[in-house]
Every structure is written in structure tokens, then in C-alpha cells.
PDB file of N, CA and C in Angstrom:
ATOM      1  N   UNK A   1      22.281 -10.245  -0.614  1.00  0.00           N
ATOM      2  CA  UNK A   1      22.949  -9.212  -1.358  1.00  0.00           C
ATOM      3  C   UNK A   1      23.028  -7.970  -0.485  1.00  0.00           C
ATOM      4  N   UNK A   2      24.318  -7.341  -0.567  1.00  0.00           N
ATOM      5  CA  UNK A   2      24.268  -6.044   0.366  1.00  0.00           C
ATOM      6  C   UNK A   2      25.126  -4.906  -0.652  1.00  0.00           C
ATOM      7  N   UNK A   3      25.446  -4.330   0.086  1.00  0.00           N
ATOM      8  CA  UNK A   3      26.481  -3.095  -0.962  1.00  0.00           C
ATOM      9  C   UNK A   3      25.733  -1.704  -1.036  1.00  0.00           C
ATOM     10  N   UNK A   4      26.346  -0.648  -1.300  1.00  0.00           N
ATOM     11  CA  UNK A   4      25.987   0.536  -1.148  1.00  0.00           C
ATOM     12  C   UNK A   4      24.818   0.787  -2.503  1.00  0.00           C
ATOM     13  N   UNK A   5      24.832  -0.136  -3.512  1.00  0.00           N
ATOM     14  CA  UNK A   5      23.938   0.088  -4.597  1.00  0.00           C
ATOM     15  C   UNK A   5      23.020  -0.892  -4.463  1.00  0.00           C
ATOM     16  N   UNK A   6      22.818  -1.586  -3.377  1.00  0.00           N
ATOM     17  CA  UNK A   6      21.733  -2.246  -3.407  1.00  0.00           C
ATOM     18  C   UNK A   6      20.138  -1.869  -2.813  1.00  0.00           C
ATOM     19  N   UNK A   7      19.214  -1.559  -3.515  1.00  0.00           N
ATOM     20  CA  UNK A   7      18.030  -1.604  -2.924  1.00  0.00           C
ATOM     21  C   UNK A   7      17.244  -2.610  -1.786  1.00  0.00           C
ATOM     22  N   UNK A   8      16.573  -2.346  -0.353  1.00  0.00           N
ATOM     23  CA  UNK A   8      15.528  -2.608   0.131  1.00  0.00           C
ATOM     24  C   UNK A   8      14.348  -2.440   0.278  1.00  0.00           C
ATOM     25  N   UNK A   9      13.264  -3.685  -0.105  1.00  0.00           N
ATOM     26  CA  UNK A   9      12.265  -3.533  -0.330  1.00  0.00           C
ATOM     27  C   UNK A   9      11.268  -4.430   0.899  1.00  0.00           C
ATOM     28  N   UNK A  10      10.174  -4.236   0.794  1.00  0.00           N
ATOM     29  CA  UNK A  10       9.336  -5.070   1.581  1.00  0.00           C
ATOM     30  C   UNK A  10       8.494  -5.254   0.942  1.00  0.00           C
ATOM     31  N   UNK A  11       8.240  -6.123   0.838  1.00  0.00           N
ATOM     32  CA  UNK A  11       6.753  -7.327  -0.071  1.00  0.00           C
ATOM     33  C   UNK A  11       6.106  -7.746   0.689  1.00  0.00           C
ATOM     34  N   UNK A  12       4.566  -6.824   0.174  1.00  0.00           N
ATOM     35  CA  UNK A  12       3.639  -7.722   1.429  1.00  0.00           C
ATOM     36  C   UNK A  12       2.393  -7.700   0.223  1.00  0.00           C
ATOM     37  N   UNK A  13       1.868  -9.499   0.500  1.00  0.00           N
ATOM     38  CA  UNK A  13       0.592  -9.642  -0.529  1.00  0.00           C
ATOM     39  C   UNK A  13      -0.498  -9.838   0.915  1.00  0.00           C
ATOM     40  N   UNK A  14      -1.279  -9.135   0.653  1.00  0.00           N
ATOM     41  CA  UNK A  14      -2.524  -9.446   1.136  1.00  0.00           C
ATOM     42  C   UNK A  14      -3.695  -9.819   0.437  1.00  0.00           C
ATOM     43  N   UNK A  15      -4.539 -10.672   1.271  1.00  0.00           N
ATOM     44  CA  UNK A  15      -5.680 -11.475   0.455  1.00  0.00           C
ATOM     45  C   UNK A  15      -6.721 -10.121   0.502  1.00  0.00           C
ATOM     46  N   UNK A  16      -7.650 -10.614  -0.376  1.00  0.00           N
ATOM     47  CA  UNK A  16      -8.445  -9.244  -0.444  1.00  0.00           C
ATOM     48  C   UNK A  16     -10.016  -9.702  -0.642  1.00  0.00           C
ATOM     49  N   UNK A  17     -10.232 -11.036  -1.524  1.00  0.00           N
ATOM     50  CA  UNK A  17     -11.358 -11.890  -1.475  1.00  0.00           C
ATOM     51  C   UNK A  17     -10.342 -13.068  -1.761  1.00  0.00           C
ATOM     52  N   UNK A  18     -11.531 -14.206  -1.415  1.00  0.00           N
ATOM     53  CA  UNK A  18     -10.775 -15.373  -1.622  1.00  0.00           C
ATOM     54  C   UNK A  18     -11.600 -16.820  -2.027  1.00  0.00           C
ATOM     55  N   UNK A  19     -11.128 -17.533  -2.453  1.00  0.00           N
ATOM     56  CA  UNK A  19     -11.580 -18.708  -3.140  1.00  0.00           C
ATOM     57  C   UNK A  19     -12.392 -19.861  -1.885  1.00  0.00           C
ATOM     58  N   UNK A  20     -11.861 -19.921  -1.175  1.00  0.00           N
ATOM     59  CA  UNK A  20     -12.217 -20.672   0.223  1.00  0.00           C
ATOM     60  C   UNK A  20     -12.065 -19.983   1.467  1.00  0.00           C
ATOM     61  N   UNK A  21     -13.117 -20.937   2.028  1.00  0.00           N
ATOM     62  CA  UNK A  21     -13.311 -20.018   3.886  1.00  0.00           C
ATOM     63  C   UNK A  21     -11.565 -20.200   4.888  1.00  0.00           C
ATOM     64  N   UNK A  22     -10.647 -20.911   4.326  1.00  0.00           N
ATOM     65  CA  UNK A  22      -9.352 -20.724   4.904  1.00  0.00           C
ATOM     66  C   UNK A  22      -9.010 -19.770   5.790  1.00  0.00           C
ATOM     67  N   UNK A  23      -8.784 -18.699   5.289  1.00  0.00           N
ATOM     68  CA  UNK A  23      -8.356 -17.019   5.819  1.00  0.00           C
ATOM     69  C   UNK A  23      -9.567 -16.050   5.848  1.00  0.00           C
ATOM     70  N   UNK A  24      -9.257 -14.968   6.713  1.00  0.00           N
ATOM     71  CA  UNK A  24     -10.290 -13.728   6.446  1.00  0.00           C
ATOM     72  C   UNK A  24      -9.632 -12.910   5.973  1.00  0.00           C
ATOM     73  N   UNK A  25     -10.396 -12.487   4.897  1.00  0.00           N
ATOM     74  CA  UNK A  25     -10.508 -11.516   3.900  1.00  0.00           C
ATOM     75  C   UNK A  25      -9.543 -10.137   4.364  1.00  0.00           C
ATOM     76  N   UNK A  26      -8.488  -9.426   3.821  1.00  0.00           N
ATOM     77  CA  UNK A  26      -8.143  -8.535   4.414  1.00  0.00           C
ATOM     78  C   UNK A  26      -6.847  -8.780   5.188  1.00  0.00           C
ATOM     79  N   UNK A  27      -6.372  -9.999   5.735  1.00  0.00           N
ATOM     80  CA  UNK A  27      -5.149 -11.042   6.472  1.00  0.00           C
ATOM     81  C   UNK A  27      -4.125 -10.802   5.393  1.00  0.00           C
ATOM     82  N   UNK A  28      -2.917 -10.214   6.202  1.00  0.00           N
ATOM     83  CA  UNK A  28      -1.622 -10.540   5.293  1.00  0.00           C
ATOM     84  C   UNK A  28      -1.360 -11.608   4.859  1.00  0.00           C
ATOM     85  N   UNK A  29      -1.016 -12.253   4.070  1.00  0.00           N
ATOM     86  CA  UNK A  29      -0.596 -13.600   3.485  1.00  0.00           C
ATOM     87  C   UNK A  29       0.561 -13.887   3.734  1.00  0.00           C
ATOM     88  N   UNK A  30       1.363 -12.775   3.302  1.00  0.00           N
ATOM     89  CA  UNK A  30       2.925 -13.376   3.125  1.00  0.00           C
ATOM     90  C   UNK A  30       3.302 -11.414   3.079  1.00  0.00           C
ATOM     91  N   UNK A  31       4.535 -11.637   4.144  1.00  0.00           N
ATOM     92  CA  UNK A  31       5.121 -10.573   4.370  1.00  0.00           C
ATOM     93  C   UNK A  31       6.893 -10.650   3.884  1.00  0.00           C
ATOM     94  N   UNK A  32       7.743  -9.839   3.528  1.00  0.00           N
ATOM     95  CA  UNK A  32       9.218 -10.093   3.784  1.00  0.00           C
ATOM     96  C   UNK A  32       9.542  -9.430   3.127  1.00  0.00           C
ATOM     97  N   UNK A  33      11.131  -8.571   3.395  1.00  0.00           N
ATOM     98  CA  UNK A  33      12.167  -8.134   3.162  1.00  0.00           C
ATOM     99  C   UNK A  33      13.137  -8.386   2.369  1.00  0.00           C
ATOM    100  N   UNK A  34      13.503  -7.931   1.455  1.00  0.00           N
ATOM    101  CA  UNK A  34      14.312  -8.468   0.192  1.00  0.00           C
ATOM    102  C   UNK A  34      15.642  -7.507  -0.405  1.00  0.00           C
ATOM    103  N   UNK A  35      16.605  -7.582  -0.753  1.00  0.00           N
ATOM    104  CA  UNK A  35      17.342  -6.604  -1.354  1.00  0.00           C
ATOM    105  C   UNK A  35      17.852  -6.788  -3.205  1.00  0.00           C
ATOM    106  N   UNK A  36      17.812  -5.771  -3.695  1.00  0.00           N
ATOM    107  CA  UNK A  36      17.731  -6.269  -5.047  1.00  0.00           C
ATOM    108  C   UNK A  36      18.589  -4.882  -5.807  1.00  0.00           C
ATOM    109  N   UNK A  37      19.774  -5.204  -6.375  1.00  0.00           N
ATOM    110  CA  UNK A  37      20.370  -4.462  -6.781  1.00  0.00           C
ATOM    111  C   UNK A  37      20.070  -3.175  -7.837  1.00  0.00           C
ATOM    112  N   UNK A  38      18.856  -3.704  -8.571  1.00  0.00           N
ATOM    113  CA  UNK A  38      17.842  -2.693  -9.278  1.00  0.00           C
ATOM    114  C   UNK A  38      16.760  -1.756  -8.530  1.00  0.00           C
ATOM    115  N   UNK A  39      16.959  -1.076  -9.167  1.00  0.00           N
ATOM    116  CA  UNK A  39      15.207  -0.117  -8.899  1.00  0.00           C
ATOM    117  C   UNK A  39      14.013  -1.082  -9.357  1.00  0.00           C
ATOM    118  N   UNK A  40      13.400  -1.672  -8.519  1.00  0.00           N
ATOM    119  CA  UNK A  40      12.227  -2.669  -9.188  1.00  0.00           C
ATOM    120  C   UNK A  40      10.962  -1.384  -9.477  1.00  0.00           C
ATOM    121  N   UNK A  41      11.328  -0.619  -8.768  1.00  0.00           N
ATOM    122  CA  UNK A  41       9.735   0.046  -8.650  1.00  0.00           C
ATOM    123  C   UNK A  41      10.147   1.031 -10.483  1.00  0.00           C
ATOM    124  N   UNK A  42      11.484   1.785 -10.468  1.00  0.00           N
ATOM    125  CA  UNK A  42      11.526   2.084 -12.225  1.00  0.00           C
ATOM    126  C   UNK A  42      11.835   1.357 -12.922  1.00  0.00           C
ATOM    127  N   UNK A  43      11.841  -0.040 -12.817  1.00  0.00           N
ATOM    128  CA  UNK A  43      11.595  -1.124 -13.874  1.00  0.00           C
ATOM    129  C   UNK A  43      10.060  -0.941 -13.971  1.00  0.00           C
ATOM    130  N   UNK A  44       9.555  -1.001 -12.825  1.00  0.00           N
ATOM    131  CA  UNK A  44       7.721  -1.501 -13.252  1.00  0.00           C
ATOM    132  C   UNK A  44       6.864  -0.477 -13.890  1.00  0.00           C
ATOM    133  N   UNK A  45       7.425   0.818 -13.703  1.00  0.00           N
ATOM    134  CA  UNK A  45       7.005   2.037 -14.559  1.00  0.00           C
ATOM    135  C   UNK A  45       7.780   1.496 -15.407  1.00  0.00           C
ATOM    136  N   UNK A  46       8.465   1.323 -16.342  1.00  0.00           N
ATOM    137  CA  UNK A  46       9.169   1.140 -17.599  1.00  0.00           C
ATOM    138  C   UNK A  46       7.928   0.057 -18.232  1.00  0.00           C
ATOM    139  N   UNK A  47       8.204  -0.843 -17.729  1.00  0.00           N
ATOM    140  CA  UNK A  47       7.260  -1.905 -17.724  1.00  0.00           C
ATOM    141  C   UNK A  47       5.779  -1.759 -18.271  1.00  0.00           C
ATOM    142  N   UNK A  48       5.095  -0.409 -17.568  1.00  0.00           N
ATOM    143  CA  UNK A  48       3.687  -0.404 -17.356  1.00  0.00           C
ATOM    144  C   UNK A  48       3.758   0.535 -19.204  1.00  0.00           C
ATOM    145  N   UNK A  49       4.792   1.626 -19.065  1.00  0.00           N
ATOM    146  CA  UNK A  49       4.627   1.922 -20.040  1.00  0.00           C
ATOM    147  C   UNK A  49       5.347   1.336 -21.685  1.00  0.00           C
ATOM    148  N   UNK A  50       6.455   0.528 -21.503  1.00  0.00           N
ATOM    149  CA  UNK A  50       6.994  -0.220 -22.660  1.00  0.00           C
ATOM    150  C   UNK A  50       5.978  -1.158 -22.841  1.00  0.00           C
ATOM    151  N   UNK A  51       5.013  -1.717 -22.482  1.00  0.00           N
ATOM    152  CA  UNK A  51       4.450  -2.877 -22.726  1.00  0.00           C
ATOM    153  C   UNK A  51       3.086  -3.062 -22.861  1.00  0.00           C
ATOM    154  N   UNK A  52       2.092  -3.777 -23.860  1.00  0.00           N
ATOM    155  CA  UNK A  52       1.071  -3.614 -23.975  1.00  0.00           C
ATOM    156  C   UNK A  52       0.018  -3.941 -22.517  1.00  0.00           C
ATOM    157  N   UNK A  53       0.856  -4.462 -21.232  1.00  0.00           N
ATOM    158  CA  UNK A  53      -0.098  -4.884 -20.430  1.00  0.00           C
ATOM    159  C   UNK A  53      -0.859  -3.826 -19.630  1.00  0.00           C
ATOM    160  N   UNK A  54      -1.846  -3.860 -18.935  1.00  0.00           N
ATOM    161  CA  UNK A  54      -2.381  -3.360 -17.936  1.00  0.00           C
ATOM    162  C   UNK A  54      -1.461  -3.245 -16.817  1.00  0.00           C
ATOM    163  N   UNK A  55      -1.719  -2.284 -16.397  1.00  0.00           N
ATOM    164  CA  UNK A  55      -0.973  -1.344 -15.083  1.00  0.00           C
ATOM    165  C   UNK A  55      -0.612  -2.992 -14.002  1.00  0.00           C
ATOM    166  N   UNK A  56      -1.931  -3.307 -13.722  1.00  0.00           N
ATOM    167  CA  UNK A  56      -1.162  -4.711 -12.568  1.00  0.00           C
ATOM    168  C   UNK A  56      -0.373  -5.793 -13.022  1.00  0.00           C
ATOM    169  N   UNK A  57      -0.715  -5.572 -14.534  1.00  0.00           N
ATOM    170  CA  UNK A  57      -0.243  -7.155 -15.354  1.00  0.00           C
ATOM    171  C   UNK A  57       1.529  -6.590 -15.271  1.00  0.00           C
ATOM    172  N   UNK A  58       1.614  -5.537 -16.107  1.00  0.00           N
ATOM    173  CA  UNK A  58       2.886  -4.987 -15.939  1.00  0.00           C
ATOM    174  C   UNK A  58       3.353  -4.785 -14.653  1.00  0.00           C
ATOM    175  N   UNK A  59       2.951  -4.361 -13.391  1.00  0.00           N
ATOM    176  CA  UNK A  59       3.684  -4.131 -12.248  1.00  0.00           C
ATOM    177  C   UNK A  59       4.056  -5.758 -11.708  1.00  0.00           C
ATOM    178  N   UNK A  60       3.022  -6.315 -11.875  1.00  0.00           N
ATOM    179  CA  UNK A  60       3.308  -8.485 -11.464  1.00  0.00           C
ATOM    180  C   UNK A  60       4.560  -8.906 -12.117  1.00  0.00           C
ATOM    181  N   UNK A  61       4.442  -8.576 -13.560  1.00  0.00           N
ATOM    182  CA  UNK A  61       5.470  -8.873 -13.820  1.00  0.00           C
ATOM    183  C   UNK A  61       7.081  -8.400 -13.810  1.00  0.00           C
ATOM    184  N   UNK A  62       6.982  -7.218 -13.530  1.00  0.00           N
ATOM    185  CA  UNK A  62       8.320  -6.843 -13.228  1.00  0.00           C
ATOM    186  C   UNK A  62       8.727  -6.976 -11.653  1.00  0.00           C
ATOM    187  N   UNK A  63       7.648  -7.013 -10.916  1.00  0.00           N
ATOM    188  CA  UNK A  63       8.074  -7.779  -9.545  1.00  0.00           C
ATOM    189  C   UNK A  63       8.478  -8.957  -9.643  1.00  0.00           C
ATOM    190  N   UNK A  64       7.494  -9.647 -10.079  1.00  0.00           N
ATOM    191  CA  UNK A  64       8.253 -11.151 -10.033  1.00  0.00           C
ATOM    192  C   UNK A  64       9.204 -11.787 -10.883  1.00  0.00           C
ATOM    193  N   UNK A  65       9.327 -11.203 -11.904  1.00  0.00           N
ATOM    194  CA  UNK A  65      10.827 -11.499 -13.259  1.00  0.00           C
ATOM    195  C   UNK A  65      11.576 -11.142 -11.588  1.00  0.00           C
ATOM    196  N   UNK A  66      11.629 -10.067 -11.068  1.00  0.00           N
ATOM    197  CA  UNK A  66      12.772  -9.578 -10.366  1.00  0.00           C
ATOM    198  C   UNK A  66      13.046 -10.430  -9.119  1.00  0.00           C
ATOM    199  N   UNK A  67      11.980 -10.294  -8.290  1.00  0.00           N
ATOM    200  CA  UNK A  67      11.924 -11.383  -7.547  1.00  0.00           C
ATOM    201  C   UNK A  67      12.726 -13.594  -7.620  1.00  0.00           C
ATOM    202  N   UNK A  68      12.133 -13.497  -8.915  1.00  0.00           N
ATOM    203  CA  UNK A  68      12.694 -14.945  -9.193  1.00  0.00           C
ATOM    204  C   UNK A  68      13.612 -15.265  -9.629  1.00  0.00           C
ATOM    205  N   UNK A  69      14.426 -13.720 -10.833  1.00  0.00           N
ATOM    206  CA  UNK A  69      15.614 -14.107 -10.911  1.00  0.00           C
ATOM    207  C   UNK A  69      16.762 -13.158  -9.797  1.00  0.00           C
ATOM    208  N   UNK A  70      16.422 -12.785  -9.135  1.00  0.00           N
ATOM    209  CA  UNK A  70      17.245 -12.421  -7.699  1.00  0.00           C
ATOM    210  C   UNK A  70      17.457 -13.631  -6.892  1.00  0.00           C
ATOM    211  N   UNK A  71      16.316 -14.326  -6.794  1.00  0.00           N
ATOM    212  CA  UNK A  71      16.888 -15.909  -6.290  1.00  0.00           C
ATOM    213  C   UNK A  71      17.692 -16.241  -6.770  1.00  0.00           C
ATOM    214  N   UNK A  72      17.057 -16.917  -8.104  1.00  0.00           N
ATOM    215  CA  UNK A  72      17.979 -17.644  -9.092  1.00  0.00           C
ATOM    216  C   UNK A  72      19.397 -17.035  -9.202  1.00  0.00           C
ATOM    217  N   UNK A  73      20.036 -16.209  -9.327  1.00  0.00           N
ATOM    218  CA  UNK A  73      21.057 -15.065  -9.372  1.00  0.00           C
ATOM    219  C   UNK A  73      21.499 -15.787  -8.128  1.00  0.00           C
ATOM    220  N   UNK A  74      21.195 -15.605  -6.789  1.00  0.00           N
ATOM    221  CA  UNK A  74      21.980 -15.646  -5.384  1.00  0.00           C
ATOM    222  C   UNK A  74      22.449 -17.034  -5.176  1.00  0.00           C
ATOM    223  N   UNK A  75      21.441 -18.166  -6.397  1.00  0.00           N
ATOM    224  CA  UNK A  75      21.947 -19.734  -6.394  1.00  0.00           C
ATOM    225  C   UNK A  75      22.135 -20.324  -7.645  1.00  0.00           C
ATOM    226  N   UNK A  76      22.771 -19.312  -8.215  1.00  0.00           N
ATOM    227  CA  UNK A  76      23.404 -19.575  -9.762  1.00  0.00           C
ATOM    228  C   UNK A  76      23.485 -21.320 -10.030  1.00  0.00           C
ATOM    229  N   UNK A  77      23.955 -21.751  -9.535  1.00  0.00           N
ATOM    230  CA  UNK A  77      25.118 -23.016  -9.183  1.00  0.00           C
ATOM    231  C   UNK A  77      24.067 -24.010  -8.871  1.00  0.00           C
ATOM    232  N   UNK A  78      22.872 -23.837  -8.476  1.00  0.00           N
ATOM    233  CA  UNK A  78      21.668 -24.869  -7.663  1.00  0.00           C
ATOM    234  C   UNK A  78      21.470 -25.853  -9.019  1.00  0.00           C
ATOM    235  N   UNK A  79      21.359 -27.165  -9.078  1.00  0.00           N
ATOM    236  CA  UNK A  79      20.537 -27.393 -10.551  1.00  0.00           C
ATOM    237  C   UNK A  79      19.282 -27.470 -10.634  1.00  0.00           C
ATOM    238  N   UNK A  80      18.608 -26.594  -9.523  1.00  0.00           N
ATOM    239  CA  UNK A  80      17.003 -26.462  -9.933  1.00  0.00           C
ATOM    240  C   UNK A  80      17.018 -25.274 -11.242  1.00  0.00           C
ATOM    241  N   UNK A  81      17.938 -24.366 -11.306  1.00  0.00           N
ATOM    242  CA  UNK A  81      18.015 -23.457 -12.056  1.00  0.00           C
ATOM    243  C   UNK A  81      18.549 -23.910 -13.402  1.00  0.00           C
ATOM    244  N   UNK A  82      19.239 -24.738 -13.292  1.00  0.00           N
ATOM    245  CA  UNK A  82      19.918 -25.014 -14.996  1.00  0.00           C
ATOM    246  C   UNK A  82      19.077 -24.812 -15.789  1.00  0.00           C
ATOM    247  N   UNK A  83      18.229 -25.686 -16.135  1.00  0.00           N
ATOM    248  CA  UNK A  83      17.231 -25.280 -17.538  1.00  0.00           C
ATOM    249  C   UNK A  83      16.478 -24.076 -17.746  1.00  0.00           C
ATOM    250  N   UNK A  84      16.519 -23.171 -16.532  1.00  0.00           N
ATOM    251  CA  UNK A  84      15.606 -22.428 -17.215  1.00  0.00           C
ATOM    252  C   UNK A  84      16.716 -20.841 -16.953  1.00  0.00           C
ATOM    253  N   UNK A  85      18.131 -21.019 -16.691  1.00  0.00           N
ATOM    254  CA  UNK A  85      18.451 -19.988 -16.793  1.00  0.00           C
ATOM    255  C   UNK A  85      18.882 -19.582 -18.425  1.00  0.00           C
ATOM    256  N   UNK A  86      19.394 -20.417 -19.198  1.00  0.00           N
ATOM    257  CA  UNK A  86      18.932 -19.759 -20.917  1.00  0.00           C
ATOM    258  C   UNK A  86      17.624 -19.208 -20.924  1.00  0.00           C
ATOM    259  N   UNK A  87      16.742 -20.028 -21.031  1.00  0.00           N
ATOM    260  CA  UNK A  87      15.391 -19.442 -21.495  1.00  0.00           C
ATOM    261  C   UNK A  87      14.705 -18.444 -20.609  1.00  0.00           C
ATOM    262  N   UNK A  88      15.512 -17.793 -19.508  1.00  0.00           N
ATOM    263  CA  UNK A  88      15.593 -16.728 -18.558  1.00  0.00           C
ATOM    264  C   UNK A  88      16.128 -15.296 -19.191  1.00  0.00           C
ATOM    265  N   UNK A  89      17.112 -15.714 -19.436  1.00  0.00           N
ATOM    266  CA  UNK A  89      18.331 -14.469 -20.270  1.00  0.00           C
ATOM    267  C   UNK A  89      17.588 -14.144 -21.401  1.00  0.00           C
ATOM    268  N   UNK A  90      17.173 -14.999 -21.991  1.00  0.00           N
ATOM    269  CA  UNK A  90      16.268 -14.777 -23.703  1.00  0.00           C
ATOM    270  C   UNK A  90      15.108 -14.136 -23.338  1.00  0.00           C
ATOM    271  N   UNK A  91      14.445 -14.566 -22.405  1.00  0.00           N
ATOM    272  CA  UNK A  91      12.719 -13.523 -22.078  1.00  0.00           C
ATOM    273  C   UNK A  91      13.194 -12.300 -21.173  1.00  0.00           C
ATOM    274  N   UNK A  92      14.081 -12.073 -20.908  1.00  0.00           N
ATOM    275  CA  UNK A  92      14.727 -10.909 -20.209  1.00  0.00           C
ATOM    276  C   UNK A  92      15.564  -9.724 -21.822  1.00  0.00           C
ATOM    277  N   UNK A  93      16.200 -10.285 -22.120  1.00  0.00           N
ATOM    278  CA  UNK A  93      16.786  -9.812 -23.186  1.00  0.00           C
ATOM    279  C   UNK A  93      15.846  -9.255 -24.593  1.00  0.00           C
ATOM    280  N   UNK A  94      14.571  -9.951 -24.454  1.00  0.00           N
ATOM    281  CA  UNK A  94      13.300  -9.845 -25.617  1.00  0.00           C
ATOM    282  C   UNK A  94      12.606  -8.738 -24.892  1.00  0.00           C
ATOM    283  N   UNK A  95      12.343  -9.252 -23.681  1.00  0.00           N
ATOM    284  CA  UNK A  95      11.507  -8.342 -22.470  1.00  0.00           C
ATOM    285  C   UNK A  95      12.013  -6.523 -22.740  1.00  0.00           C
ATOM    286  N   UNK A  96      13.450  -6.584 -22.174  1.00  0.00           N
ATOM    287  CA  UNK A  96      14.151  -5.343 -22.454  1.00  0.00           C
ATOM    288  C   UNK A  96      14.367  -4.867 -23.721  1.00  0.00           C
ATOM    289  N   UNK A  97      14.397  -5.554 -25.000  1.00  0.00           N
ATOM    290  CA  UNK A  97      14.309  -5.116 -26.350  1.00  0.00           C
ATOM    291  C   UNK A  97      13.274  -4.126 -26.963  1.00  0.00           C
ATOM    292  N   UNK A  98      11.770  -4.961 -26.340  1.00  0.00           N
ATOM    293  CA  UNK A  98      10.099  -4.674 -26.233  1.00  0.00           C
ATOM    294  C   UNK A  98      10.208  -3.563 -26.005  1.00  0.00           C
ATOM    295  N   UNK A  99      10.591  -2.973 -24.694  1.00  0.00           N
ATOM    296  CA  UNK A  99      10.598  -1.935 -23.638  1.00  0.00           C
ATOM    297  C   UNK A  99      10.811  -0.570 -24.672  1.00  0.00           C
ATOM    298  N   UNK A 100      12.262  -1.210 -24.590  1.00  0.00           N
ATOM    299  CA  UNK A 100      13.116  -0.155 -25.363  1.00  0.00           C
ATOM    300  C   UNK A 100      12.728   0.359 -26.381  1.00  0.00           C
ATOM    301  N   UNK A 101      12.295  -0.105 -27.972  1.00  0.00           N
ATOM    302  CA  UNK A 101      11.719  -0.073 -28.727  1.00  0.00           C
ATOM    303  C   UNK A 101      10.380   0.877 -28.448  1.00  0.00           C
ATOM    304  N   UNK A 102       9.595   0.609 -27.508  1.00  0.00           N
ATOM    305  CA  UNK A 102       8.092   1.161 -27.459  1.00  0.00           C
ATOM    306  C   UNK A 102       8.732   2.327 -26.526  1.00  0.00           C
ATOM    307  N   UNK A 103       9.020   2.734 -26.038  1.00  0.00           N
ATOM    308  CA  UNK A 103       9.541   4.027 -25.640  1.00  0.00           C
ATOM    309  C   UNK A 103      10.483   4.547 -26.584  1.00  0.00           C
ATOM    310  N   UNK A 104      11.082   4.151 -27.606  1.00  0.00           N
ATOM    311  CA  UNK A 104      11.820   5.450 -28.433  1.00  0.00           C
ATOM    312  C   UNK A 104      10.940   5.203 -29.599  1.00  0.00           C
ATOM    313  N   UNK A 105       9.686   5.200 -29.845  1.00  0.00           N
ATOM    314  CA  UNK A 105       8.883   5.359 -30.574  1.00  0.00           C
ATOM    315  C   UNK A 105       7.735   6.179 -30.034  1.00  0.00           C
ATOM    316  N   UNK A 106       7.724   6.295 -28.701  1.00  0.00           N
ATOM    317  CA  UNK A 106       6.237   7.198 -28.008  1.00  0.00           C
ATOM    318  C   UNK A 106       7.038   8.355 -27.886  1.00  0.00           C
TER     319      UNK A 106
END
């Protein structure tokens, strides 16, 4: 995705403790560059505050809703996506309802 309204971001998870001796503690995991036509970062404030979760639960999830359907979005057409792009639009559409609602009530 490119265009003058598109956002760049960089995603980097680093391990921090870990389940097995694999990696050391502190090692980037997974690094990369992404473009995404939304503000993810004022979705995840929207997020933190429309929604009953905790600050990380809410920021995870509005990264990764965004993250997975920015894929899904760039391979509309794939049929790994068929089934779950309805039940995508509906937890997006409930998701943003939630939001909305709990901010014109605070």
C-alpha cells in the first residue's frame, strides 16, 4: 500500500523473558516495516479508552485487528481469507460500535 494518506510504521517484538533456553532474553524477535492506511497508534488510544481492556490488552489488539486485516485487505481474493472475512467485518463493526458508545457516554 502506498499513497499520500498512507501511514509507516515499524514493528519490532522483542523477547523479554522466555519459556525455553532458545534465545537470550532481550534479542529482537521479529523486526519489519509496514504501511497501513489508518492511524494505528489513534486507534489504540481509542481502543485503550473505549474498551474495558487493560492498556496492553487494548494496544495488542488494535495492532493486530490492524495488522491482520491489512493483510487480509492486500489479498482480498486469497481463499485462505474467505471464511473469516464476514466474521471479520462483524467483530470490527461490534468492535467500533463498543468504542463509540463508551466514549459518548464518558
Amino acid at each position: 500500500m502506498n499513497g499520500k494518506r498512507s501511514h509507516k510504521y515499524r514493528v519490532r517484538l522483542d523477547v523479554l523473558s522466555e519459556h525455553t533456553p532458545s534465545t537470550l532474553a532481550g534479542n529482537t524477535l521479529l523486526r519489519f516495516e509496514i504501511q497501513n492506511h489508518d492511524d494505528i497508534l489513534a486507534i489504540a488510544e481509542r481502543l485503550k479508552v473505549g474498551t474495558p481492556f487493560a492498556e496492553p490488552e487494548a494496544y495488542a489488539l488494535a495492532v493486530g485487528v490492524k495488522l491482520f486485516t491489512g493483510v487480509m485487505l492486500a489479498h482480498s481474493s486469497d481463499p485462505l481469507f474467505s471464511d473469516i472475512q464476514p466474521a471479520m467485518r462483524a467483530f470490527i463493526r461490534n468492535l467500533k460500535s463498543q468504542v463509540a458508545a463508551s466514549l459518548s457516554s464518558a
